[in-house]
C-alpha atoms as a PDB file:
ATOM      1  CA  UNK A   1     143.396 -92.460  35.289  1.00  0.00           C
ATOM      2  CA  UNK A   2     141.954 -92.099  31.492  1.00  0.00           C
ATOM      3  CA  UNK A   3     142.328 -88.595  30.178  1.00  0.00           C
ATOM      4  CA  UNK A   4     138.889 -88.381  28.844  1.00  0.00           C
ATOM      5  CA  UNK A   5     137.614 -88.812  32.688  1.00  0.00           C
ATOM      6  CA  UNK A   6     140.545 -85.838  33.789  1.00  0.00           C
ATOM      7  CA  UNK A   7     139.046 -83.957  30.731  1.00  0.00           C
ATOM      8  CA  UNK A   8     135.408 -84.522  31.719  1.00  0.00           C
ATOM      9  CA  UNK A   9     136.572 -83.035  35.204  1.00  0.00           C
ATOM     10  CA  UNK A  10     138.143 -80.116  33.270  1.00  0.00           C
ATOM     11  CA  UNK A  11     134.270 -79.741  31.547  1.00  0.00           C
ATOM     12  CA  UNK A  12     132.510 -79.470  34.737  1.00  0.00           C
ATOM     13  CA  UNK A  13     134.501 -77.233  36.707  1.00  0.00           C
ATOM     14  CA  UNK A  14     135.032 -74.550  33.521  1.00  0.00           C
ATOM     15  CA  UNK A  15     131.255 -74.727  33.565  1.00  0.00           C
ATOM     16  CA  UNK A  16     131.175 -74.224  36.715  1.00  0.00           C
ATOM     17  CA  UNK A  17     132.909 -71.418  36.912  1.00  0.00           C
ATOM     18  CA  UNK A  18     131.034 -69.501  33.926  1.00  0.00           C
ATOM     19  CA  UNK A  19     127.828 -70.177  36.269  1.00  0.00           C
ATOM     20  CA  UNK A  20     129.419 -68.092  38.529  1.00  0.00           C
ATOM     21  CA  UNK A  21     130.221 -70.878  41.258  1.00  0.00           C
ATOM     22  CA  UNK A  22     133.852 -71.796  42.661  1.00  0.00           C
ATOM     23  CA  UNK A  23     135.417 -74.756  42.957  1.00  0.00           C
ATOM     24  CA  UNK A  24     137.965 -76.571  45.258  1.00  0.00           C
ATOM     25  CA  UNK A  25     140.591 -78.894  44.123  1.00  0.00           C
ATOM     26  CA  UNK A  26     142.788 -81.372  46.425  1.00  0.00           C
ATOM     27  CA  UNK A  27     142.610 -84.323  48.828  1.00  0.00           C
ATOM     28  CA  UNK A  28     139.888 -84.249  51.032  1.00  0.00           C
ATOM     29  CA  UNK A  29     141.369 -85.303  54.419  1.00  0.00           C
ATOM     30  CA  UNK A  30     140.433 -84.473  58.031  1.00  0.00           C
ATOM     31  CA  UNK A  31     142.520 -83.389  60.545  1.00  0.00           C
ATOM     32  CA  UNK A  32     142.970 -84.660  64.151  1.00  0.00           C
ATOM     33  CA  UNK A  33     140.006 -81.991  65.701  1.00  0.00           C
ATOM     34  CA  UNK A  34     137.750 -83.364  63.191  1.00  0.00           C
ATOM     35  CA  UNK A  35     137.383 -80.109  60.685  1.00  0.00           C
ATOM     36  CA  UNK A  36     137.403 -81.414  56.915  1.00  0.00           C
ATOM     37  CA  UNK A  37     140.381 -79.939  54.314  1.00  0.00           C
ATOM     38  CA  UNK A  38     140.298 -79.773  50.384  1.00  0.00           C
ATOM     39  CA  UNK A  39     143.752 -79.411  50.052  1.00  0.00           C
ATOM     40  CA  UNK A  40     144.863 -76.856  52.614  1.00  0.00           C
ATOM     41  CA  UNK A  41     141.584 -75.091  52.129  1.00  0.00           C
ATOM     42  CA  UNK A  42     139.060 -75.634  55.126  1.00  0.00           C
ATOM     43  CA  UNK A  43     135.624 -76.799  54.191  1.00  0.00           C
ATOM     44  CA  UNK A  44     133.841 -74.585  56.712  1.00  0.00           C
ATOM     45  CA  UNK A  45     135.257 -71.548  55.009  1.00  0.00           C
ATOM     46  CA  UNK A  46     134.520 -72.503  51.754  1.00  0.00           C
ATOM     47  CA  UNK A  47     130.852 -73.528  52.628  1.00  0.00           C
ATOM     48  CA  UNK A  48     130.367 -70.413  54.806  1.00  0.00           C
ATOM     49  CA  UNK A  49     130.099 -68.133  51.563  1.00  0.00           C
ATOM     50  CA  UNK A  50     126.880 -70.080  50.535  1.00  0.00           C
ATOM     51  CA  UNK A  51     125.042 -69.261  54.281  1.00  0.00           C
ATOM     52  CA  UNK A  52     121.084 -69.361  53.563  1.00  0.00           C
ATOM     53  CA  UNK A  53     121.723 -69.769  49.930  1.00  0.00           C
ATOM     54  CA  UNK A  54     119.771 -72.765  47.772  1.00  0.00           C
ATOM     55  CA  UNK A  55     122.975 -75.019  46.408  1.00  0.00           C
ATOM     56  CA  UNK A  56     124.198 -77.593  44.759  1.00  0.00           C
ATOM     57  CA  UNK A  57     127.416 -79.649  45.545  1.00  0.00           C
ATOM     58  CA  UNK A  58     129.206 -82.109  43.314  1.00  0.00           C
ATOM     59  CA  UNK A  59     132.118 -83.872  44.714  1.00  0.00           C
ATOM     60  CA  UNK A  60     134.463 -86.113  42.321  1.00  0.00           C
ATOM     61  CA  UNK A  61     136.988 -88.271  42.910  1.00  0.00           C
ATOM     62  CA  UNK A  62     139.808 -87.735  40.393  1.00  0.00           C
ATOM     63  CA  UNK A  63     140.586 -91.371  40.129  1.00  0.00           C
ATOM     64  CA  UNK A  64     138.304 -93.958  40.105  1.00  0.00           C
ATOM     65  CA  UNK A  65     138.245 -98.246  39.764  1.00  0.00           C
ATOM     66  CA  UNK A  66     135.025 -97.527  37.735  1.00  0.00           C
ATOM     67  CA  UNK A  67     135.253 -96.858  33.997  1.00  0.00           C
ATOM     68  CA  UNK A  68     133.415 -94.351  32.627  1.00  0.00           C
ATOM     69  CA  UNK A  69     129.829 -95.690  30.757  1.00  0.00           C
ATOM     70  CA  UNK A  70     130.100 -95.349  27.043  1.00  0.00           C
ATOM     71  CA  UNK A  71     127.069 -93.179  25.191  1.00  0.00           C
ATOM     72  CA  UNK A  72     125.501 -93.173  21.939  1.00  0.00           C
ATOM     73  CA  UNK A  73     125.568 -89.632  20.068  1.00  0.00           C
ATOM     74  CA  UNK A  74     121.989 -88.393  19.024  1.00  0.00           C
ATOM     75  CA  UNK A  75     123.683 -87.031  16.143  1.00  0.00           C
ATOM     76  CA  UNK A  76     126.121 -89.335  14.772  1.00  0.00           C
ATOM     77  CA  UNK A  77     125.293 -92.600  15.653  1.00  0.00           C
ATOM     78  CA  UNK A  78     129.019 -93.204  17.260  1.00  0.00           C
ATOM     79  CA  UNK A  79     129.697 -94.433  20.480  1.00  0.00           C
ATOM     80  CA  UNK A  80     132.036 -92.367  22.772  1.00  0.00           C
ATOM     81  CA  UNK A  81     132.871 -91.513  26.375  1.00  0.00           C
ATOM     82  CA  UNK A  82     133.237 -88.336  27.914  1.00  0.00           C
ATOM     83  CA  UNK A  83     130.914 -85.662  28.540  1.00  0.00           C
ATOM     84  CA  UNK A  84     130.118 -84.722  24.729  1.00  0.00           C
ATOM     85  CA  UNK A  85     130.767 -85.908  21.002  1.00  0.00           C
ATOM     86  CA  UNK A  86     134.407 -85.449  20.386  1.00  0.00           C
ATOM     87  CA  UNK A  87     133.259 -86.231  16.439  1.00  0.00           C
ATOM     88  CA  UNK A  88     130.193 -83.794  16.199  1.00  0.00           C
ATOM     89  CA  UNK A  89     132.261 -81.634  18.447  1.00  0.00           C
ATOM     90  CA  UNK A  90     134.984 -81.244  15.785  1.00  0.00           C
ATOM     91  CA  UNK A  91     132.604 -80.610  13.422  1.00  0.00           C
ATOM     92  CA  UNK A  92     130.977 -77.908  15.212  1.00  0.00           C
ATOM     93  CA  UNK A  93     134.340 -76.046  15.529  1.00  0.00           C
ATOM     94  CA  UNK A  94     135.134 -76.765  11.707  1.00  0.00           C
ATOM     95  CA  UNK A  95     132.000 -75.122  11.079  1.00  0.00           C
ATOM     96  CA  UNK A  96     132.588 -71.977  12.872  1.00  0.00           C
ATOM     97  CA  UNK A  97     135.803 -71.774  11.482  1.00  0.00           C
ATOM     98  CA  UNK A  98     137.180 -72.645  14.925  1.00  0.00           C
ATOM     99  CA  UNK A  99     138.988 -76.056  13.954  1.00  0.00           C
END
């Protein structure tokens, strides 16, 4: 797999978890009674915490046959892939003295 798609995972899931929310990370098998698995971790459990509450779930498979689309930056004019500007991202960090 590409590292910019494993580092666009990365993205999400930090966000993720400064929004508060968890995350699971693993193979997603089932086992012969039918429950679901991330992992070793049962899906039932891990869904049970969000009873009655309004949510969103993203699922993502690490690997994937598809490449990831290329985008324009708004900014810059470059093309690039991932989930932000690694050029105007730079820059930012120079800019804060960060880089």
């Amino acid at each position: 797999m590409p590292a910019y798609r494993k580092a666009s995972i990365r993205e999400l899931k930090r966000q993720a978890l400064q929004l508060e929310g968890t995350t699971l990370q693993g193979v997603l098998h089932q086992d012969e009674e039918g429950r679901w698995y991330v992992g070793t971790e049962p899906l039932d459990a891990f869904l049970a915490a969000y009873d009655g509450e309004a949510m969103t779930l993203i699922a993502i498979a690490d690997e994937s046959e598809h490449p990831m689309e290329k985008k324009v930056c708004p900014t810059c004019g470059r093309e690039y892939v991932g989930t932000s500007c690694p050029y105007c991202r730079l820059a930012r960090l120079r800019l804060r003295g960060q880089g």
